[in-house]
Protein backbone atom coordinates (compact mmCIF):
# COMPACT_ATOMS: atom_id res chain seq x y z
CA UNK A 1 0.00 0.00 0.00
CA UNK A 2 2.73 2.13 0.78
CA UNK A 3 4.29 1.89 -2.61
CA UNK A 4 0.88 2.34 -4.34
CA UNK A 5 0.82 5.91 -2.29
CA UNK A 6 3.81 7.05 -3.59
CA UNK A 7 3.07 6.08 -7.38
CA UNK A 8 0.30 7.89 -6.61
CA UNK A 9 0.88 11.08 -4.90
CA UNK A 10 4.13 11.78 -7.03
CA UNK A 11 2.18 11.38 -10.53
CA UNK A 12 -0.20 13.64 -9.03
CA UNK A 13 2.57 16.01 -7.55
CA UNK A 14 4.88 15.92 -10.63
CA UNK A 15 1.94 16.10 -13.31
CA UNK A 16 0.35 19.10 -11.70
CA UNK A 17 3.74 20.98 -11.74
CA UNK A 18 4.51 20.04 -15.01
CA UNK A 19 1.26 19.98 -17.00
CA UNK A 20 1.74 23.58 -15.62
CA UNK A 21 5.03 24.66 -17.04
CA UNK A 22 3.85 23.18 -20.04
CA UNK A 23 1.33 25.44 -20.50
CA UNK A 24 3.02 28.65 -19.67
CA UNK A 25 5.57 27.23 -22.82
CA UNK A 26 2.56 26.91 -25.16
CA UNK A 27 1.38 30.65 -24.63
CA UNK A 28 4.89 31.61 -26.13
CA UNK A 29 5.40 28.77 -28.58
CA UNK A 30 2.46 26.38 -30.23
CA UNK A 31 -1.08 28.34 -29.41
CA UNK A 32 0.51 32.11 -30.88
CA UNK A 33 1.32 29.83 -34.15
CA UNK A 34 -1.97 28.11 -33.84
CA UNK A 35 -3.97 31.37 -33.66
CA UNK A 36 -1.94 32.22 -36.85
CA UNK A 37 -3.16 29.64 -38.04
CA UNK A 38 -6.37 29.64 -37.75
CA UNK A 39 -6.73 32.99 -38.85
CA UNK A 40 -6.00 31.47 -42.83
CA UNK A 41 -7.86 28.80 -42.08
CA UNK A 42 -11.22 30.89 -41.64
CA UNK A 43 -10.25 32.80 -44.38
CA UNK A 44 -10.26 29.87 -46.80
CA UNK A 45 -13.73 28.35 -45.24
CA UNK A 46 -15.01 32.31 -45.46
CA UNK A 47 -13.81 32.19 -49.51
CA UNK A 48 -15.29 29.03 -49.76
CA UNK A 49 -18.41 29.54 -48.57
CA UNK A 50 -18.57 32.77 -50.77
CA UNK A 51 -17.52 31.05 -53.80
CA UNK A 52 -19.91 29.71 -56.58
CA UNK A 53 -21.54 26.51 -55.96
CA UNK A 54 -20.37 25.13 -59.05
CA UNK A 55 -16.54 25.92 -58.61
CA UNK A 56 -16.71 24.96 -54.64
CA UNK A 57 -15.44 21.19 -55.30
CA UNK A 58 -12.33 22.51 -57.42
CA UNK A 59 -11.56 24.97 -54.92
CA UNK A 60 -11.83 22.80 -51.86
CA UNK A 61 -8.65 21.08 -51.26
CA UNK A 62 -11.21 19.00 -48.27
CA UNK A 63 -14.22 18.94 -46.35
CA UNK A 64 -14.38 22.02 -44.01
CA UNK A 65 -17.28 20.69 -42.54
CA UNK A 66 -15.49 17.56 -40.91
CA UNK A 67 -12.39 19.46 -40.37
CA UNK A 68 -9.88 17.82 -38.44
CA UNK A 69 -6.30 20.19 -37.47
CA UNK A 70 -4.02 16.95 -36.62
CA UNK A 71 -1.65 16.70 -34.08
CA UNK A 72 -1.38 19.94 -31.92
CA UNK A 73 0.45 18.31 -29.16
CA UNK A 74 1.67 15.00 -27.61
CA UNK A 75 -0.09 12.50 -29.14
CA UNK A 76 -2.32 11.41 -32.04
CA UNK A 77 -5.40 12.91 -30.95
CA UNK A 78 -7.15 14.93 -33.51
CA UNK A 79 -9.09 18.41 -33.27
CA UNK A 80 -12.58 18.03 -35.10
CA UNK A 81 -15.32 20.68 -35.49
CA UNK A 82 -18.63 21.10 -37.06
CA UNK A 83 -19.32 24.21 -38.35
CA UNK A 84 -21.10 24.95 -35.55
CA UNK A 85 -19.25 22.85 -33.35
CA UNK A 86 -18.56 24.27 -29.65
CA UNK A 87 -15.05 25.63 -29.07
CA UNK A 88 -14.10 27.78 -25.94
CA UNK A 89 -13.54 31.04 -26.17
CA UNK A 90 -10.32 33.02 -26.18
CA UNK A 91 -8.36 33.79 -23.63
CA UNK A 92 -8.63 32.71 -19.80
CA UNK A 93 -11.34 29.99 -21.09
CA UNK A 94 -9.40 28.56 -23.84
CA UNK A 95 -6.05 28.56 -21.43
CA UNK A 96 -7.78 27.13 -18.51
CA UNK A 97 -9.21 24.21 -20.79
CA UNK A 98 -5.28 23.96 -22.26
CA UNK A 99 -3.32 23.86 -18.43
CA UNK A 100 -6.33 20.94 -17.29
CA UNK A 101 -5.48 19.07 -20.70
CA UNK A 102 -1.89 19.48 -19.93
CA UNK A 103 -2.04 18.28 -16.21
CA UNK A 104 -4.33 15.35 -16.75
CA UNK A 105 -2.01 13.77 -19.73
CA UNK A 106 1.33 14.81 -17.52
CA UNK A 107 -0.64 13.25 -14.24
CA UNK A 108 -1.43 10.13 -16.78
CA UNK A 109 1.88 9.60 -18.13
CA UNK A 110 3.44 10.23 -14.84
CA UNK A 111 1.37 7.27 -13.67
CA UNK A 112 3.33 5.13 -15.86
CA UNK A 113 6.87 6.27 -15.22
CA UNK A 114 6.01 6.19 -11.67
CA UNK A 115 5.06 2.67 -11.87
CA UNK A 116 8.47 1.51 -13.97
CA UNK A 117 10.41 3.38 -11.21
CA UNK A 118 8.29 1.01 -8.63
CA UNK A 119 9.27 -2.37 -10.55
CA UNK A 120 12.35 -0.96 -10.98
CA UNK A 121 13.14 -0.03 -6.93
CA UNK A 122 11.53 -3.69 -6.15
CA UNK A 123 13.79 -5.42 -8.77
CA UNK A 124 16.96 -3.66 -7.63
CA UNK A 125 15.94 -2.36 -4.22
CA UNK A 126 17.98 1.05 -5.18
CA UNK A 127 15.88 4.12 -5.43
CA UNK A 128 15.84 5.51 -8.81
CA UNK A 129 17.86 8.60 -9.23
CA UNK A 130 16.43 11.79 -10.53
CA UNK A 131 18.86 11.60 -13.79
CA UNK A 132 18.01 7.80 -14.19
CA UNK A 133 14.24 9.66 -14.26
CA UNK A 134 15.23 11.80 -16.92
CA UNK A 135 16.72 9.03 -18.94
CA UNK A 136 12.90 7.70 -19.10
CA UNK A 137 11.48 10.98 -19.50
CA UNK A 138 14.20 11.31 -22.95
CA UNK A 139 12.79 7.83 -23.98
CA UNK A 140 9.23 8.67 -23.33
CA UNK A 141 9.82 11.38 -25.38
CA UNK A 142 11.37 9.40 -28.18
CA UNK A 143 8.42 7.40 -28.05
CA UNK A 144 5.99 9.40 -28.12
CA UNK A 145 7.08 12.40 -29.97
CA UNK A 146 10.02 11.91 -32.27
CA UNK A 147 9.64 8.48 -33.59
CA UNK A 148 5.46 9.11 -34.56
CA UNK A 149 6.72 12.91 -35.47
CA UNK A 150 9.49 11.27 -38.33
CA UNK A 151 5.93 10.27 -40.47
CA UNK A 152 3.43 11.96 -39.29
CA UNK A 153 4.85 15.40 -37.33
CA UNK A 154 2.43 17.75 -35.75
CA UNK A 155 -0.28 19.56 -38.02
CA UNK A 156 -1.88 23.41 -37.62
CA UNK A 157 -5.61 24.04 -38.27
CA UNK A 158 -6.28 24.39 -41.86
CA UNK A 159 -3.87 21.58 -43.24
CA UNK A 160 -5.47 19.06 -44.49
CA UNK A 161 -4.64 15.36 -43.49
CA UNK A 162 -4.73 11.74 -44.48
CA UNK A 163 -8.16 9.54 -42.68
CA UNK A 164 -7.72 9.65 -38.71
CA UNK A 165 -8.55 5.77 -38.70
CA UNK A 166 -4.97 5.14 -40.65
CA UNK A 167 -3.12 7.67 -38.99
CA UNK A 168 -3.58 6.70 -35.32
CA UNK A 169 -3.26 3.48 -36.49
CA UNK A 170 0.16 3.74 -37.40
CA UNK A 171 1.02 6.13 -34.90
CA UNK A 172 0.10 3.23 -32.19
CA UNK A 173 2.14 1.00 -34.51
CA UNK A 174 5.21 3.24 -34.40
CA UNK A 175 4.88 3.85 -30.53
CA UNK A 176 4.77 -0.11 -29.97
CA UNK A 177 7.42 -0.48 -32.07
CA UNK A 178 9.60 2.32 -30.04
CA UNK A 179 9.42 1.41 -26.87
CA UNK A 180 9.88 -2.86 -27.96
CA UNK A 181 13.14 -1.67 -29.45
CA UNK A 182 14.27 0.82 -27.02
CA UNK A 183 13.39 -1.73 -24.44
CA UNK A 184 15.11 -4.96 -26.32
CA UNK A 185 18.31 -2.61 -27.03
CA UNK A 186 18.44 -1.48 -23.65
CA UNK A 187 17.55 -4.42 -21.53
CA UNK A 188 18.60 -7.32 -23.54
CA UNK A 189 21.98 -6.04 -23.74
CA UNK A 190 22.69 -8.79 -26.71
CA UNK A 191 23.71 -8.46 -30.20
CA UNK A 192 20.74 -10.33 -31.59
CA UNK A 193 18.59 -8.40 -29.13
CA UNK A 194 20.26 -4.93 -30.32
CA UNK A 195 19.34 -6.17 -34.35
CA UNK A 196 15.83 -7.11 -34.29
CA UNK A 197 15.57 -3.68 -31.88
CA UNK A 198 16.77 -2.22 -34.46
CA UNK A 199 14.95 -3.38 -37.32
CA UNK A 200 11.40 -2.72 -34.75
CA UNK A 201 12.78 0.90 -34.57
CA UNK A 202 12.93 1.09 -38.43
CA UNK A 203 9.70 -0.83 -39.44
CA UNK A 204 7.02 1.68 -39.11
CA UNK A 205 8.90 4.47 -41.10
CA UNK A 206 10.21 1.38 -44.00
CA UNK A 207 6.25 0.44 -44.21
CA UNK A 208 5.26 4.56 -44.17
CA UNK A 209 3.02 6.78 -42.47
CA UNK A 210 -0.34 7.71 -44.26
CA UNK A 211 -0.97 11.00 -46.10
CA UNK A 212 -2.36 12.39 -48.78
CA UNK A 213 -1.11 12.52 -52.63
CA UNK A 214 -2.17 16.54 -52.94
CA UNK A 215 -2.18 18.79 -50.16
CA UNK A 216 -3.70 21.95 -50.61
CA UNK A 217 -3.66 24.99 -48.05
CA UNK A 218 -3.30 28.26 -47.59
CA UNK A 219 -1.10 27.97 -44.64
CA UNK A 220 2.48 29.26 -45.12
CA UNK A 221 5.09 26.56 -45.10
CA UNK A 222 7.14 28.13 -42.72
CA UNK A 223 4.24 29.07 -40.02
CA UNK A 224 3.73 24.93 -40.27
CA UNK A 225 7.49 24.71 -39.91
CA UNK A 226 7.70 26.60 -36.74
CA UNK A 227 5.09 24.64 -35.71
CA UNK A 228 6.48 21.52 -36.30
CA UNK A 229 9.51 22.88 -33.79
CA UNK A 230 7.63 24.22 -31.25
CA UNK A 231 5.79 21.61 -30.45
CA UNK A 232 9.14 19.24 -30.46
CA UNK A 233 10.82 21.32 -28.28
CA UNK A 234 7.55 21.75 -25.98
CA UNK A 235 7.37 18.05 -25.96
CA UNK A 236 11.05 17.73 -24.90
CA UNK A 237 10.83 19.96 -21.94
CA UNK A 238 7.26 18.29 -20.90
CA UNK A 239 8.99 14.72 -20.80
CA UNK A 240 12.51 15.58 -19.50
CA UNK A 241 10.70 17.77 -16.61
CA UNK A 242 8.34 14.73 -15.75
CA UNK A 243 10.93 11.99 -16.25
CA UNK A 244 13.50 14.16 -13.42
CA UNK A 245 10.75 15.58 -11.04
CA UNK A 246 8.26 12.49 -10.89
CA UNK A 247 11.79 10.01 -10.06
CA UNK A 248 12.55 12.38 -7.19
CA UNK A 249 9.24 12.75 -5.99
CA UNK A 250 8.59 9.17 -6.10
CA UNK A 251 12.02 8.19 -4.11
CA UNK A 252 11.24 10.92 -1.49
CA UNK A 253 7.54 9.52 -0.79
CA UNK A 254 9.04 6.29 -1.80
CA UNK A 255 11.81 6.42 1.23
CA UNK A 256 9.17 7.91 3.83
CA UNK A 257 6.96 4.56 3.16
């Protein structure tokens, strides 16, 4: 029981904090890019809606009615809307709905580092070190960021995308296949072990992420290039910061049980 407490008060602890700081980073790097954004994008639905019936299938690269913007953040999740779909409004609203977003996935994914640091402490009965944290906060991040980011990296509103279906599809694909080869390369210690971890590591970008043949947008290459960035960067700092403060957190609670 003791152990259970400390997985869970230092996912709670460490996600709170975090899912914080993440959110303060956002207002100065994704959601000022995102607003950008979605300025073109409601120019293009505006021009559509104005053109001619007749030319409104030539000029519409995609369905504006069952939008989705992609990948803002950490993850595969998708942002949908309706044309009259409810959004929240700008400013302390939208930010409040961002920072409880934030918190709940860093609380979540702190509730599975937390529990690896448990097995781990029980296999080795050493407390797990605060840079040994941020060694699984680096391979979260590969995980969950870089390795789904090499096919399919992070989108802005207005850009179209290939079916949701395929593309969390192989995003799950290429996180399974991450963390198997991370975990036979780094566990296995073998040189059969290091190949086939290898070749798991290379599989989903050899077979190819979905997308489409034309893409057609009005949003500048480089605004979806900063993008692209931020959101790397953001996604670094969110999984380093949880992968150091949740290991100390859990060895201090850890210790006191």
């Amino acid at each position: 029981m003791g152990t259970f407490r400390s997985i869970v008060f230092a996912s709670v602890i460490s996600g709170f904090i975090v899912g914080l700081v993440v959110t303060l980073v956002q207002q100065f790097g994704t959601v000022p890019l995102i607003l950008k954004a979605e300025v073109f994008e409601k120019a293009a639905q505006t021009h559509q809606h104005d053109a001619p019936v007749a030319a409104q299938p030539a000029a519409a690269g995609h369905d504006h009615a069952t939008h989705d913007h992609g990948d803002h953040e950490h993850g595969a999740g998708d942002h949908e809307h309706g044309a009259g779909a409810w959004e929240p409004r700008d400013g302390f609203e939208r930010n409040a709905y961002t920072a409880a977003a934030n918190i709940l996935t860093a609380i979540g994914f702190a509730l599975l580092l937390a529990g690896f640091f448990a097995v781990r402490t029980g296999a080795t009965g050493m407390s797990v070190s605060w840079h040994e944290g941020l060694l699984w906060g680096l391979a979260g991040f590969a995980v969950f960021t870089l390795a789904p980011g090499l096919g399919l990296p992070p989108e802005l509103p207005g850009v179209p995308a290939a079916p949701l279906l395929s593309r969390q599809i192989w995003w799950l694909a290429a996180v399974l296949a991450t963390a198997g080869g991370l975990a036979m390369i780094a566990f296995r210690r073998s040189v059969p072990a290091a190949m086939s971890g290898v070749i798991l590591l290379t599989l989903p970008h050899l077979i190819g992420a979905p997308e489409l043949a034309n893409v057609e947008t009005n949003v500048p290459s480089s605004l979806t290039h900063q993008f692209v960035t931020a959101v790397t960067v953001t996604s670094l700092v969110f999984w380093t910061l949880l992968g150091g403060l949740t290991s100390a957190v859990f060895a201090r609670f850890d210790q006191r049980a």
